[in-house]
N, C-alpha and C. Protein backbone atom coordinates (compact mmCIF):
# COMPACT_ATOMS: atom_id res chain seq x y z
N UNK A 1 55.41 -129.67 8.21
CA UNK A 1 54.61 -128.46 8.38
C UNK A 1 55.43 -127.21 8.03
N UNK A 2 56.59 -127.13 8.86
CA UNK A 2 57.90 -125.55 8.20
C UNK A 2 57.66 -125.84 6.46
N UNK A 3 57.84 -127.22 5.45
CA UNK A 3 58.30 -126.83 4.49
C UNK A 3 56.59 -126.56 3.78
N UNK A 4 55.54 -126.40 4.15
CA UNK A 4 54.31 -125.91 3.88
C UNK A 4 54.31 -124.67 4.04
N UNK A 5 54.35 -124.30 5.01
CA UNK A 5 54.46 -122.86 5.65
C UNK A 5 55.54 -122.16 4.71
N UNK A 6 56.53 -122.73 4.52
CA UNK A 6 57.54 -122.31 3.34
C UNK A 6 57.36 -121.87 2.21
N UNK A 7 56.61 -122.95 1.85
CA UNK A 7 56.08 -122.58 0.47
C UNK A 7 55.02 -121.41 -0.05
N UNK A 8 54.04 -121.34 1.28
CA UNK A 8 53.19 -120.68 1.47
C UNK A 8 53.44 -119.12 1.12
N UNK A 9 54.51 -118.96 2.30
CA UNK A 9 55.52 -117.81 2.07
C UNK A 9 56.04 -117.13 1.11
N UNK A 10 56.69 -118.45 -0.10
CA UNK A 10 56.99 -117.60 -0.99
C UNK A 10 56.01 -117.46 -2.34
N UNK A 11 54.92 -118.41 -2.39
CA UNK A 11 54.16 -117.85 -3.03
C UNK A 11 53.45 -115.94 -3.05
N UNK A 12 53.22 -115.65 -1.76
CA UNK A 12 53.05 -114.14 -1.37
C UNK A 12 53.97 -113.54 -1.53
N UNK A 13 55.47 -113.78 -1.51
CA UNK A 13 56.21 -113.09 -1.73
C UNK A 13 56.46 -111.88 -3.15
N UNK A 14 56.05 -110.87 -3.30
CA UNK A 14 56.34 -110.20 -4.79
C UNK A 14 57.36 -110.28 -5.61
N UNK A 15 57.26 -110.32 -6.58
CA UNK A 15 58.50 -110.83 -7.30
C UNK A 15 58.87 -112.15 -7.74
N UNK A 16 58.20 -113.23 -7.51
CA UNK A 16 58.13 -114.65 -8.04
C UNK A 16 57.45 -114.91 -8.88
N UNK A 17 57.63 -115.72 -9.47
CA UNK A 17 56.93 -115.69 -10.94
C UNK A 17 55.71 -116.47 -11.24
N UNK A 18 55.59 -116.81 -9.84
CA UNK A 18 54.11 -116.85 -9.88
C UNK A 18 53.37 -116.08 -9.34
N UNK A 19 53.20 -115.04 -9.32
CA UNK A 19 52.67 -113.54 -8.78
C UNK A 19 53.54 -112.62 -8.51
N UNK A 20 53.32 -111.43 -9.61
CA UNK A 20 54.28 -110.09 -9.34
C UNK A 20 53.12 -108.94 -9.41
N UNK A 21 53.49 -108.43 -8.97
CA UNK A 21 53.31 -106.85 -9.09
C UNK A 21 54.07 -105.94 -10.24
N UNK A 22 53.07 -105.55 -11.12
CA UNK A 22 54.26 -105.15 -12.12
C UNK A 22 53.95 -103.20 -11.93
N UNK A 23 54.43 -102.43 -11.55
CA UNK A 23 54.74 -100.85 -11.29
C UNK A 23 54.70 -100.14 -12.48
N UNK A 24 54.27 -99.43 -13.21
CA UNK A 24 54.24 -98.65 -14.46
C UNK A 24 54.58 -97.33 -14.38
N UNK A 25 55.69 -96.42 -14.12
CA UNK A 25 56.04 -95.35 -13.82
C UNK A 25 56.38 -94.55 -15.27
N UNK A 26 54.98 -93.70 -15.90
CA UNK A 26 55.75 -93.04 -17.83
C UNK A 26 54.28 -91.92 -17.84
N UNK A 27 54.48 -91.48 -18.48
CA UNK A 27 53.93 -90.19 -19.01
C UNK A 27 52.68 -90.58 -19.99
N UNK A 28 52.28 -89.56 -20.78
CA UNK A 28 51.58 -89.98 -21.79
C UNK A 28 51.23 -91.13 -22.47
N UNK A 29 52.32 -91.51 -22.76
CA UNK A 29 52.62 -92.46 -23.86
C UNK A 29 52.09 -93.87 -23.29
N UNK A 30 51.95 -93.44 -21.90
CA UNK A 30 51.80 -94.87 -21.09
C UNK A 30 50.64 -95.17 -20.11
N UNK A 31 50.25 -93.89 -20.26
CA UNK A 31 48.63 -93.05 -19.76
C UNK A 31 47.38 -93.29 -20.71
N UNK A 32 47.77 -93.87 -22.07
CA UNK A 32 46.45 -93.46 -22.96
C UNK A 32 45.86 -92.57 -23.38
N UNK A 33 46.80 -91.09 -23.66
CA UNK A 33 46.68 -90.06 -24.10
C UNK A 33 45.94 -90.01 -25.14
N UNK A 34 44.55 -89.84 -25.75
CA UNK A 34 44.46 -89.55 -26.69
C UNK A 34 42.85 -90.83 -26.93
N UNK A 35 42.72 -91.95 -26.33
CA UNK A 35 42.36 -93.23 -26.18
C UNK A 35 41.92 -93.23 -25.23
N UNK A 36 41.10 -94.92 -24.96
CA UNK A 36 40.73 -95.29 -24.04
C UNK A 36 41.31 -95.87 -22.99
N UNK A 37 41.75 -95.76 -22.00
CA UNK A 37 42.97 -96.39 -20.89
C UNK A 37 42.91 -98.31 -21.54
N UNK A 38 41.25 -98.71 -21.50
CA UNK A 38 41.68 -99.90 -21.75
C UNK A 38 42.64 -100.51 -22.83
N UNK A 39 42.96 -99.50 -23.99
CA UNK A 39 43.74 -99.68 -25.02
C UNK A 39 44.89 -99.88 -24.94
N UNK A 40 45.41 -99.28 -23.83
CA UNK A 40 46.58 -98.98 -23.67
C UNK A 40 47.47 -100.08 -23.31
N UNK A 41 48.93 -100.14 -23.84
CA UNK A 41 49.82 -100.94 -23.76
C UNK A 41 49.66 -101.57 -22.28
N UNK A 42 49.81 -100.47 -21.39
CA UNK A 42 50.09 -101.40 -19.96
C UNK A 42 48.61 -102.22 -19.81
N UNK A 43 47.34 -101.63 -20.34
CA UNK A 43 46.26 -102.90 -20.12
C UNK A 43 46.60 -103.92 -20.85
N UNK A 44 46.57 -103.73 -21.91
CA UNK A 44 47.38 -104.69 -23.02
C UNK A 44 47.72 -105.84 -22.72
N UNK A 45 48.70 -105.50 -21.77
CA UNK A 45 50.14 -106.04 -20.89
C UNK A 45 49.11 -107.14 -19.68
N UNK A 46 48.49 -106.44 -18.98
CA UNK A 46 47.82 -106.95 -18.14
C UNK A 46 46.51 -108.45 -18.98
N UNK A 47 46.46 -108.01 -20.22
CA UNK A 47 45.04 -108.85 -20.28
C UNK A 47 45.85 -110.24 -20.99
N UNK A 48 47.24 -109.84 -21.48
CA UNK A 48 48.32 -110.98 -21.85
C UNK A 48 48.54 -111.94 -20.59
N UNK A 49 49.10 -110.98 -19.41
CA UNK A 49 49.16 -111.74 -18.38
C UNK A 49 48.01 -112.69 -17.62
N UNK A 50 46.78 -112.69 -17.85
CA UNK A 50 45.99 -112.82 -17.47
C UNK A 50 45.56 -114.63 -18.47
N UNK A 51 45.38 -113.76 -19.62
CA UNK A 51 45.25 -115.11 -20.14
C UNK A 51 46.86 -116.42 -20.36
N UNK A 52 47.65 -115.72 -19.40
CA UNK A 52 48.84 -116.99 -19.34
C UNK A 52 47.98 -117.52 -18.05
N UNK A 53 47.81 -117.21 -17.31
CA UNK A 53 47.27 -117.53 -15.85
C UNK A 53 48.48 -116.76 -14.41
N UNK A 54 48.08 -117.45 -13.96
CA UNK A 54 49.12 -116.48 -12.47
C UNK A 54 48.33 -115.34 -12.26
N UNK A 55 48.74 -114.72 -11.40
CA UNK A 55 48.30 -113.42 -10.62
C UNK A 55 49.10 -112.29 -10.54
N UNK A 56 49.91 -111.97 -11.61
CA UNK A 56 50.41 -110.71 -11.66
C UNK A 56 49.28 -109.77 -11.82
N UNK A 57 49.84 -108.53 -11.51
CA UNK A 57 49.21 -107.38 -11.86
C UNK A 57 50.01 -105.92 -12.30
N UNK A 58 49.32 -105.50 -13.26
CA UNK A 58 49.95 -104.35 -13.41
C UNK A 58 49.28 -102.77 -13.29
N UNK A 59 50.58 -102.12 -12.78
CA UNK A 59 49.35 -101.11 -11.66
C UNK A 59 50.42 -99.71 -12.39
N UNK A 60 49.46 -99.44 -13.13
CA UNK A 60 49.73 -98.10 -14.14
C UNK A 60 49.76 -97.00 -12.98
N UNK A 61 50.68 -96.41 -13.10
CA UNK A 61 50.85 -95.25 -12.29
C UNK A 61 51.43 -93.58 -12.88
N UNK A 62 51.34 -94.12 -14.41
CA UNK A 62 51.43 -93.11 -15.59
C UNK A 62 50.74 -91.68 -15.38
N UNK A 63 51.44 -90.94 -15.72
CA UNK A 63 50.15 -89.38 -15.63
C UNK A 63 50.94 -88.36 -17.00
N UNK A 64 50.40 -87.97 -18.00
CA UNK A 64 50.60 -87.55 -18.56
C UNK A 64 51.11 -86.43 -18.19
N UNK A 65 52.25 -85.62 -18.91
CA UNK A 65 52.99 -84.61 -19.16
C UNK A 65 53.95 -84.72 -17.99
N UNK A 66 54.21 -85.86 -17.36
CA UNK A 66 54.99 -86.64 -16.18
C UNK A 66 56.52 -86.13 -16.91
N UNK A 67 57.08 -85.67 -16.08
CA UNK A 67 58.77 -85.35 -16.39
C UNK A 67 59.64 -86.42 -15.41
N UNK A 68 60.92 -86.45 -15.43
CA UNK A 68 61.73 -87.75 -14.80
C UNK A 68 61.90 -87.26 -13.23
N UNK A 69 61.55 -85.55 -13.18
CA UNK A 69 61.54 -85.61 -11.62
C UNK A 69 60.28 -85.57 -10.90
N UNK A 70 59.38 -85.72 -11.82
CA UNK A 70 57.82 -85.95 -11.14
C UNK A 70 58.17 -87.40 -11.17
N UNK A 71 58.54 -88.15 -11.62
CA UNK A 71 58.81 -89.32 -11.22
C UNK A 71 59.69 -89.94 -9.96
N UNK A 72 60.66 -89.25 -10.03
CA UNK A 72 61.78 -89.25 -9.12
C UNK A 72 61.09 -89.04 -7.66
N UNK A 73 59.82 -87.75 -7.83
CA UNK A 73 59.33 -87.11 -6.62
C UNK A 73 58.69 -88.52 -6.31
N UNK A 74 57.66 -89.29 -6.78
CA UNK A 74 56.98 -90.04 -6.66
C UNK A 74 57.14 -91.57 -6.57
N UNK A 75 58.32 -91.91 -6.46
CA UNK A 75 58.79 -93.30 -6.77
C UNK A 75 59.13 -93.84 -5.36
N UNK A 76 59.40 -93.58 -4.20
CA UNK A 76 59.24 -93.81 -2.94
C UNK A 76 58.03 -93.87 -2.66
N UNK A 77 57.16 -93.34 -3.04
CA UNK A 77 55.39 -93.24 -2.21
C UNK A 77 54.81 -94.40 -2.85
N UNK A 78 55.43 -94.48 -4.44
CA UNK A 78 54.74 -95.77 -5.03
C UNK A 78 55.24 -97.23 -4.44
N UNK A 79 56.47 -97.18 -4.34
CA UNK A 79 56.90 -98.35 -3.88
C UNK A 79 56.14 -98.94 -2.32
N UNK A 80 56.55 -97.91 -1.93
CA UNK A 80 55.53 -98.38 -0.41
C UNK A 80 54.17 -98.51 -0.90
N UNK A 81 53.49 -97.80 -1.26
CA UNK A 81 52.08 -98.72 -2.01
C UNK A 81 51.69 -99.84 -2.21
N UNK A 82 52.46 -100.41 -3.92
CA UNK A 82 52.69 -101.22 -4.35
C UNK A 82 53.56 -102.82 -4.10
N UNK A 83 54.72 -102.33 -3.57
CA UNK A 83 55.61 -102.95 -3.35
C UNK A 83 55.78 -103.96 -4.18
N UNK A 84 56.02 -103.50 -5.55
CA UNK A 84 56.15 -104.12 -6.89
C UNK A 84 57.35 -105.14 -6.78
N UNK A 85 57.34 -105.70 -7.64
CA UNK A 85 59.00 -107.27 -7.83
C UNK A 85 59.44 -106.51 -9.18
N UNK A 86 58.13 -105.75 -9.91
CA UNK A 86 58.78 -104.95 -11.17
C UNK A 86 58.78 -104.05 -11.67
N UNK A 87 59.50 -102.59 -11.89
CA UNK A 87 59.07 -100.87 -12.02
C UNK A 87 59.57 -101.21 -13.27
N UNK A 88 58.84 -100.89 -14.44
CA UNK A 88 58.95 -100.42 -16.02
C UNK A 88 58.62 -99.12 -15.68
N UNK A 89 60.04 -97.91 -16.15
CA UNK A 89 60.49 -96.72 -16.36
C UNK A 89 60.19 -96.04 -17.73
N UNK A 90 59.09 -95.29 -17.73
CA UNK A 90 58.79 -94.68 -19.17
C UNK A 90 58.63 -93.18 -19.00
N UNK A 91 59.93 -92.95 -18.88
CA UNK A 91 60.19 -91.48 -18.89
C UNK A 91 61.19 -90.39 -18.89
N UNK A 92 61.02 -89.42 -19.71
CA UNK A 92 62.00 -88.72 -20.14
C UNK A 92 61.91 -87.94 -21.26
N UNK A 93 60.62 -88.24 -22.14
CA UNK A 93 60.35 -87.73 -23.27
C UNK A 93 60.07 -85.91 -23.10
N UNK A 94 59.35 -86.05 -21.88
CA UNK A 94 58.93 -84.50 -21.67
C UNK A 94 60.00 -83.58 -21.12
N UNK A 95 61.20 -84.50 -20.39
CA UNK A 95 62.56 -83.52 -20.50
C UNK A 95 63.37 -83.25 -21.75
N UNK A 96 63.09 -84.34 -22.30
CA UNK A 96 63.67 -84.00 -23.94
C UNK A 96 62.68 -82.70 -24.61
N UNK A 97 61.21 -82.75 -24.75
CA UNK A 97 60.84 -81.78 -25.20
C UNK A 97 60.92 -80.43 -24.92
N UNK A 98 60.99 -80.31 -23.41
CA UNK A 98 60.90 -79.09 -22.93
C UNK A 98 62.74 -78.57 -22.79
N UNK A 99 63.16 -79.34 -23.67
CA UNK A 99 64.90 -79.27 -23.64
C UNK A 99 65.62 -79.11 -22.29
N UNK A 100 65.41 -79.58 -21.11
CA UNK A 100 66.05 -79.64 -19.96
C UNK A 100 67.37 -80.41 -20.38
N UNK A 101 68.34 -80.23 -19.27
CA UNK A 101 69.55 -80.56 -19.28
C UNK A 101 68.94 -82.17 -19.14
N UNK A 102 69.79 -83.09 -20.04
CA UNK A 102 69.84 -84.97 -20.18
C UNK A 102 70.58 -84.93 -18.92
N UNK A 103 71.55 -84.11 -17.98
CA UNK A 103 72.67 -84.65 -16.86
C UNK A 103 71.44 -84.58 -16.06
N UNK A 104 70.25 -83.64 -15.91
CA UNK A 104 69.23 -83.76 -14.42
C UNK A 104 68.38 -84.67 -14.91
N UNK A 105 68.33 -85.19 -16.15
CA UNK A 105 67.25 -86.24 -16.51
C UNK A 105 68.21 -87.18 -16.05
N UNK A 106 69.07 -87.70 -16.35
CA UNK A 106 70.11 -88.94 -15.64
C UNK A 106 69.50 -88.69 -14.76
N UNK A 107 70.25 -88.14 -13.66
CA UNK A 107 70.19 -88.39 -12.24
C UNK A 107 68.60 -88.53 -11.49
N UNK A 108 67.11 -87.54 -12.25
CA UNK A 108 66.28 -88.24 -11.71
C UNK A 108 65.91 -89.92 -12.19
N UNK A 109 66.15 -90.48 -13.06
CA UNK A 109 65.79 -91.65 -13.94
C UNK A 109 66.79 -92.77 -12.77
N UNK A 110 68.14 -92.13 -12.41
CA UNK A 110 69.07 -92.83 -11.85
C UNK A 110 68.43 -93.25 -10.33
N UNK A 111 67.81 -92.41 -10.04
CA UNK A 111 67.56 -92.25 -8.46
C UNK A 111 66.38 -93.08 -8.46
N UNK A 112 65.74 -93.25 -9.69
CA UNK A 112 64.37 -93.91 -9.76
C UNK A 112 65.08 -95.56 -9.39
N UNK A 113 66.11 -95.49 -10.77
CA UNK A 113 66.40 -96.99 -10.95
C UNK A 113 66.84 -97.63 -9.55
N UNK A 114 67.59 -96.62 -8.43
CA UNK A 114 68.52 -97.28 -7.20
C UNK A 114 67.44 -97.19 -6.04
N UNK A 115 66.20 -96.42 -6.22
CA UNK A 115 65.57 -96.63 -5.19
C UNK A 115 64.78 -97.67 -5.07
N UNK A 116 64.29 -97.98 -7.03
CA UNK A 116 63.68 -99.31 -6.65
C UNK A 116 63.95 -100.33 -6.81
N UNK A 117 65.56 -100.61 -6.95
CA UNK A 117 66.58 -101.90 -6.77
C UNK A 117 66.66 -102.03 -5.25
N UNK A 118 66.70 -100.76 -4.33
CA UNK A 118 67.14 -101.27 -3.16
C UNK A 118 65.48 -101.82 -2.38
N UNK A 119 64.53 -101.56 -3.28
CA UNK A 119 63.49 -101.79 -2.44
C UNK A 119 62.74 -103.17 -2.36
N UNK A 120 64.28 -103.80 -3.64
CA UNK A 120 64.04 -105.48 -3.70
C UNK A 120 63.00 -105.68 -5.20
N UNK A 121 62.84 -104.47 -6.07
CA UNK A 121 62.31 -104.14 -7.25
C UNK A 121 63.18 -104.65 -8.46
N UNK A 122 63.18 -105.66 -9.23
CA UNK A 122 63.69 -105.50 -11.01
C UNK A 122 63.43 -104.30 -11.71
N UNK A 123 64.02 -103.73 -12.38
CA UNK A 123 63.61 -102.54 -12.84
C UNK A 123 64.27 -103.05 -14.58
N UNK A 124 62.89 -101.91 -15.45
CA UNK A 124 62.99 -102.41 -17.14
C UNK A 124 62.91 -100.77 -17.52
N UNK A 125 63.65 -100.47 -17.57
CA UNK A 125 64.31 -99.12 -18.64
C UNK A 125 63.25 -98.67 -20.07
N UNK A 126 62.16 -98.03 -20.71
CA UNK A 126 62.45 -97.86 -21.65
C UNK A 126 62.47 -96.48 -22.38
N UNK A 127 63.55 -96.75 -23.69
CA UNK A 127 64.10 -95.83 -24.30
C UNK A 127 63.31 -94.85 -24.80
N UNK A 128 63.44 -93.67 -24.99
CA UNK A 128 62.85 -92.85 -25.96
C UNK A 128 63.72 -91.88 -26.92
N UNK A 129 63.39 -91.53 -27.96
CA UNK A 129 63.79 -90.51 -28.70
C UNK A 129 63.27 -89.29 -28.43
N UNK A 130 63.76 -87.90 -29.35
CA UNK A 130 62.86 -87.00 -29.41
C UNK A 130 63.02 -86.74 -30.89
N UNK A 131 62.27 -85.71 -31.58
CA UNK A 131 62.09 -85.19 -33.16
C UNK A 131 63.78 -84.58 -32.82
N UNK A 132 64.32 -84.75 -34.59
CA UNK A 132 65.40 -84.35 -34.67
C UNK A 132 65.74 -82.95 -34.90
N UNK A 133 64.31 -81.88 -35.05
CA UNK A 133 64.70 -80.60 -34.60
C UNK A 133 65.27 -80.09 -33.72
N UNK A 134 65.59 -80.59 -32.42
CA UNK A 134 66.01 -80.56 -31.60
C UNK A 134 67.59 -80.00 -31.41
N UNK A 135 68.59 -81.14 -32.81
CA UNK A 135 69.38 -80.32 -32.63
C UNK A 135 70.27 -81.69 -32.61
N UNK A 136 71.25 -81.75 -33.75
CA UNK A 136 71.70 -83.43 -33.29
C UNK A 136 72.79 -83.46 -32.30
N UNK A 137 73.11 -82.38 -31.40
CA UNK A 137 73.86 -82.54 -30.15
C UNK A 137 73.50 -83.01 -29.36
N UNK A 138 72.18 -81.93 -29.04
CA UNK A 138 71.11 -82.59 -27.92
C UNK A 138 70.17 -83.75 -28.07
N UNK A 139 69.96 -84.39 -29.03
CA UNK A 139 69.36 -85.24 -29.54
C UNK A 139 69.74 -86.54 -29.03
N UNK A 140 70.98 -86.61 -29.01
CA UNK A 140 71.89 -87.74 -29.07
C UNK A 140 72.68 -87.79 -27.84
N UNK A 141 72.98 -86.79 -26.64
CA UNK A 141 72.80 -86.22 -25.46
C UNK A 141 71.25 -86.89 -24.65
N UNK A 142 70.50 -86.46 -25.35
CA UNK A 142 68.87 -87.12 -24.64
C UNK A 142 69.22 -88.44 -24.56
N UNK A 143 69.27 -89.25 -25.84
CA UNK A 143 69.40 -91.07 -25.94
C UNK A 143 70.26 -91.56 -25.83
N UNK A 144 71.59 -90.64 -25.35
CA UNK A 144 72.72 -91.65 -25.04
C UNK A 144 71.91 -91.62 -23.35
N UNK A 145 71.20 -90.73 -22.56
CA UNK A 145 71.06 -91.22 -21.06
C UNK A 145 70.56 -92.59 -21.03
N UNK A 146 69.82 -93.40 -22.00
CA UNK A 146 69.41 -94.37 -21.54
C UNK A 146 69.91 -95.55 -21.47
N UNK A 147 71.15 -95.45 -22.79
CA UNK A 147 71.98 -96.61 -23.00
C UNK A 147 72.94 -96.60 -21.69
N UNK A 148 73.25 -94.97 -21.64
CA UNK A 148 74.31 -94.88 -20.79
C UNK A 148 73.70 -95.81 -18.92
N UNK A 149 72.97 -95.25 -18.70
CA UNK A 149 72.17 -95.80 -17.52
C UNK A 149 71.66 -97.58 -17.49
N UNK A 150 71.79 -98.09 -18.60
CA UNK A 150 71.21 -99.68 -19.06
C UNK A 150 72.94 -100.29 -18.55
N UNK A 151 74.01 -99.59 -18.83
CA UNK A 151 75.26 -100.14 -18.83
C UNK A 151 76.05 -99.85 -17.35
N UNK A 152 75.78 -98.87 -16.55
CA UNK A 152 76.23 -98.50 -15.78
C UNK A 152 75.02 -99.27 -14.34
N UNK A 153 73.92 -99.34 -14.85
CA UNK A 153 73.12 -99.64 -13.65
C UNK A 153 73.04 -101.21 -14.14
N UNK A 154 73.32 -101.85 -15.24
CA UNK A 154 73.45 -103.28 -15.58
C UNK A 154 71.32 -103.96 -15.37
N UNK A 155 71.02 -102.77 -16.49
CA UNK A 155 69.29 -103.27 -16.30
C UNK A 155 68.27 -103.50 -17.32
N UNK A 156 67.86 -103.83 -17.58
CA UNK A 156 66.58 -104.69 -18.67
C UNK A 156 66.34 -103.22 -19.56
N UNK A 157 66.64 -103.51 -21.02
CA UNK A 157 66.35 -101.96 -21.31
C UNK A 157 65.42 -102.30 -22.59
N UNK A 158 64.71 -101.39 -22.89
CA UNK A 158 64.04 -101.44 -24.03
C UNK A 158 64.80 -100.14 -24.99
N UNK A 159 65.43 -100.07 -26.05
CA UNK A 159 66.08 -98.88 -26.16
C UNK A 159 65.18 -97.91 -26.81
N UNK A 160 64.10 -98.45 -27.73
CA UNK A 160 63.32 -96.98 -28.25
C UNK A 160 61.67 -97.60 -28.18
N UNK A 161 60.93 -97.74 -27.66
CA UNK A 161 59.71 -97.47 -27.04
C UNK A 161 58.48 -97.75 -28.34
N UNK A 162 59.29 -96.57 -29.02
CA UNK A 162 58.59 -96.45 -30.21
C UNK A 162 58.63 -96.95 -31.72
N UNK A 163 59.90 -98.14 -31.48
CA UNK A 163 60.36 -98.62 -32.47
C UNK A 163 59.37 -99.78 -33.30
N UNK A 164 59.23 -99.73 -34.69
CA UNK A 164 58.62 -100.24 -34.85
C UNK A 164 57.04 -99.34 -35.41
N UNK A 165 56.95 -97.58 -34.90
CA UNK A 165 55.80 -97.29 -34.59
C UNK A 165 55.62 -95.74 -35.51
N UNK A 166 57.03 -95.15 -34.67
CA UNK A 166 57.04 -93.92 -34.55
C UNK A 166 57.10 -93.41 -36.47
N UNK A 167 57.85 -94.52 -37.23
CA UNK A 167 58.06 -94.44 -38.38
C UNK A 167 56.81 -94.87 -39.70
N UNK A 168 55.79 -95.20 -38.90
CA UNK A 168 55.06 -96.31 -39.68
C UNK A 168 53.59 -95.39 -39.71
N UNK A 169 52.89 -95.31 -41.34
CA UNK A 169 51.65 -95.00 -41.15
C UNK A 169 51.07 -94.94 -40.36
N UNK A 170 50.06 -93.90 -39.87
CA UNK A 170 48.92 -94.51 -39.18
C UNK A 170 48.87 -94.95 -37.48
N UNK A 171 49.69 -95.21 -37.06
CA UNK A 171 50.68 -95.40 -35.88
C UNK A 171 50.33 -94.09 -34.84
N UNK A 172 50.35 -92.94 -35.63
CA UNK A 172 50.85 -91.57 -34.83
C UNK A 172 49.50 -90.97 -34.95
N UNK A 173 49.24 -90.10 -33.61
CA UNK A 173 48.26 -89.56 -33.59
C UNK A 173 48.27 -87.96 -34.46
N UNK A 174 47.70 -87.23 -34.64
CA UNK A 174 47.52 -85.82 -35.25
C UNK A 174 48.77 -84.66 -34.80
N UNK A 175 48.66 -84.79 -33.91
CA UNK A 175 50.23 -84.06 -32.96
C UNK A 175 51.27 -84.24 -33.31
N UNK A 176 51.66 -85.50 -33.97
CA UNK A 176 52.79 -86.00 -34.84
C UNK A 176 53.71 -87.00 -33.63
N UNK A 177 53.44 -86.69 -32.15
CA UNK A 177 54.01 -87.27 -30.89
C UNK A 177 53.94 -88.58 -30.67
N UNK A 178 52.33 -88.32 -30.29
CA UNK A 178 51.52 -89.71 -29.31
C UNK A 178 51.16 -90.73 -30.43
N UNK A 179 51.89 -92.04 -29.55
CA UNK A 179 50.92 -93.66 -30.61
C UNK A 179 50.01 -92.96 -30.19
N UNK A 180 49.24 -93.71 -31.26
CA UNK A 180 47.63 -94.01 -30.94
C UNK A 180 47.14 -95.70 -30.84
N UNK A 181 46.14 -95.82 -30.44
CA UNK A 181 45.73 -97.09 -30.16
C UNK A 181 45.69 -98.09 -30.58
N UNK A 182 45.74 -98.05 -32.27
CA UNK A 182 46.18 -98.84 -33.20
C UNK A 182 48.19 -99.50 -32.87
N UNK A 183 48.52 -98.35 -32.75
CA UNK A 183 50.22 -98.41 -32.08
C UNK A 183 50.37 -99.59 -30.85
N UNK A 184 49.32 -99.49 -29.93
CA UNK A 184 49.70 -100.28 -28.59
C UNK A 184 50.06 -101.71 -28.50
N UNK A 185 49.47 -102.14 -29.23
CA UNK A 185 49.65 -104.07 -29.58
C UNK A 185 51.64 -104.28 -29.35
N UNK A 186 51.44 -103.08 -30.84
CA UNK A 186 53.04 -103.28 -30.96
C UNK A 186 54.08 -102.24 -29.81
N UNK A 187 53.30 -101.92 -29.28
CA UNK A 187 54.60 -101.60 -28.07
C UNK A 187 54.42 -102.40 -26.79
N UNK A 188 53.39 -102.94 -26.72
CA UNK A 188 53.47 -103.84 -25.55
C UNK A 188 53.93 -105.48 -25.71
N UNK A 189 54.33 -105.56 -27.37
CA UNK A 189 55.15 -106.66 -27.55
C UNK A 189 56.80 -106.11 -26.99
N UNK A 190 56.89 -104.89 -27.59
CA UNK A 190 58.18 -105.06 -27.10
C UNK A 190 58.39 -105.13 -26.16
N UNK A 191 57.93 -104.05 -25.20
CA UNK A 191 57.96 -104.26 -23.74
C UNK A 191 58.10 -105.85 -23.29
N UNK A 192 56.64 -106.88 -23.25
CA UNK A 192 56.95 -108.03 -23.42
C UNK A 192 58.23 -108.52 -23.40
N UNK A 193 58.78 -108.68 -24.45
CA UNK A 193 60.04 -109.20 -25.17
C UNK A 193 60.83 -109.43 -23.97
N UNK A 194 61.41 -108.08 -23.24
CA UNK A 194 62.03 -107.77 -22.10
C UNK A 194 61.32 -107.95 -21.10
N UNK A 195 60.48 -107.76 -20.80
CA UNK A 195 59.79 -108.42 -19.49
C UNK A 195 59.32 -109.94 -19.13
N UNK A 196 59.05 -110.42 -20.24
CA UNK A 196 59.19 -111.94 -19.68
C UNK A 196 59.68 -112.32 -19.44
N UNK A 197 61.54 -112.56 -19.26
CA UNK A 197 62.54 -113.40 -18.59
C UNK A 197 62.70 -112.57 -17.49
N UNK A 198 62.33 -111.55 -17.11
CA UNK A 198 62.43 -110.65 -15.89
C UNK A 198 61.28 -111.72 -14.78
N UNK A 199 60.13 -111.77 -15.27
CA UNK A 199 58.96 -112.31 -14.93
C UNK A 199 59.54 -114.15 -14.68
N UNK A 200 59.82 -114.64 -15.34
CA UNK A 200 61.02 -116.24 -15.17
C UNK A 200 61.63 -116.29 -14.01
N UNK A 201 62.49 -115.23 -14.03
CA UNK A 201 63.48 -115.36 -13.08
C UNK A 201 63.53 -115.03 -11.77
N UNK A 202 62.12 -114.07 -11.44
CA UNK A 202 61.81 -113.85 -10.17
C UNK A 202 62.66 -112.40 -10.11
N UNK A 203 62.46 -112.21 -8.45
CA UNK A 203 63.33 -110.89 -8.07
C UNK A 203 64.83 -111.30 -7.93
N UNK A 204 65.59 -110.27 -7.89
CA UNK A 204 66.44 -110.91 -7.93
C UNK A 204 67.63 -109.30 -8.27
């Protein structure tokens, strides 16, 4: 009877790979700016998972024009919510645009990553660029935070978001910024890519 009850247990448990909670914490890009939400990568993501079978879920918590400390503000309230096994981090683009210092984008992105490691969360990093008007000091200042943070926090990274997208016909919406919906297939493979052995291996 204990090793029933056992089992029982860790099936409910979040974070096993046979049922997770997957957390979606990003901006625009991850909101369906422009589109229909169902288009969007993280549904995407969800209707993949769905037809593997299991009971994950993924619970978009994206809001457009989201900066890394509207995230930072919000990443404790989500966790108690949710109480995800997995937070995919999509954000930072709007501190790059609005040229904020990359050292206060670290540290909110950082605070994201340690609050939801300690909350028993996997956490998946992904990268972004910004346009190279910017300035190739700051440019390269913006995208070293993410490598830098993938190596120092030792975590699942996707390094550019948009790879694959940002360069390619048709891909980009009118703004020259946002995929568009045609774009999503191929960013929720990559994502994928990195999230399925996350999803294997349980929490951890």
């Amino acid at each position: 009877m204990f090793q029933f009850l056992f089992c029982l247990l860790l099936i409910a448990v979040p974070g096993l790979s046979s049922a997770a909670t997957i957390l979606v914490m990003g901006d625009s890009i991850s909101a369906a700016y422009g589109f229909e939400i169902d288009q969007s990568w993280p549904a995407l993501l969800q209707q993949k998972l769905d037809r593997q079978g299991g009971d994950h879920q993924v619970v978009n918590a994206s809001i457009s024009g989201e900066t890394s400390a509207g995230g930072s503000s919000r990443i404790d309230q989500e966790l108690r919510r949710y109480h995800p096994a997995i937070v995919i981090i999509e954000l930072g683009a709007n501190d790059g645009l609005r040229g904020y210092p990359p050292a206060r984008m670290k540290a909110n992105l950082e605070r994201m990553i340690e609050r939801s490691r300690a909350s028993g969360s996997q956490v998946l990093l992904l990268g972004m660029r910004i346009p190279p008007n910017y300035g190739r000091r700051y440019t390269e200042m913006f995208y070293g935070v993410y490598s830098e943070l993938e190596k120092e926090q030792v975590i699942a990274f996707v390094p550019f978001l948009l790879d694959g997208v940002a360069a390619q016909t048709g891909m980009i919406q009118h703004d020259g910024l946002h995929p568009n919906a045609k774009a999503q297939p191929v960013i929720m493979e990559l994502v994928w890519e990195k999230l399925e052995p996350m999803l294997n291996r349980g929490s951890g």
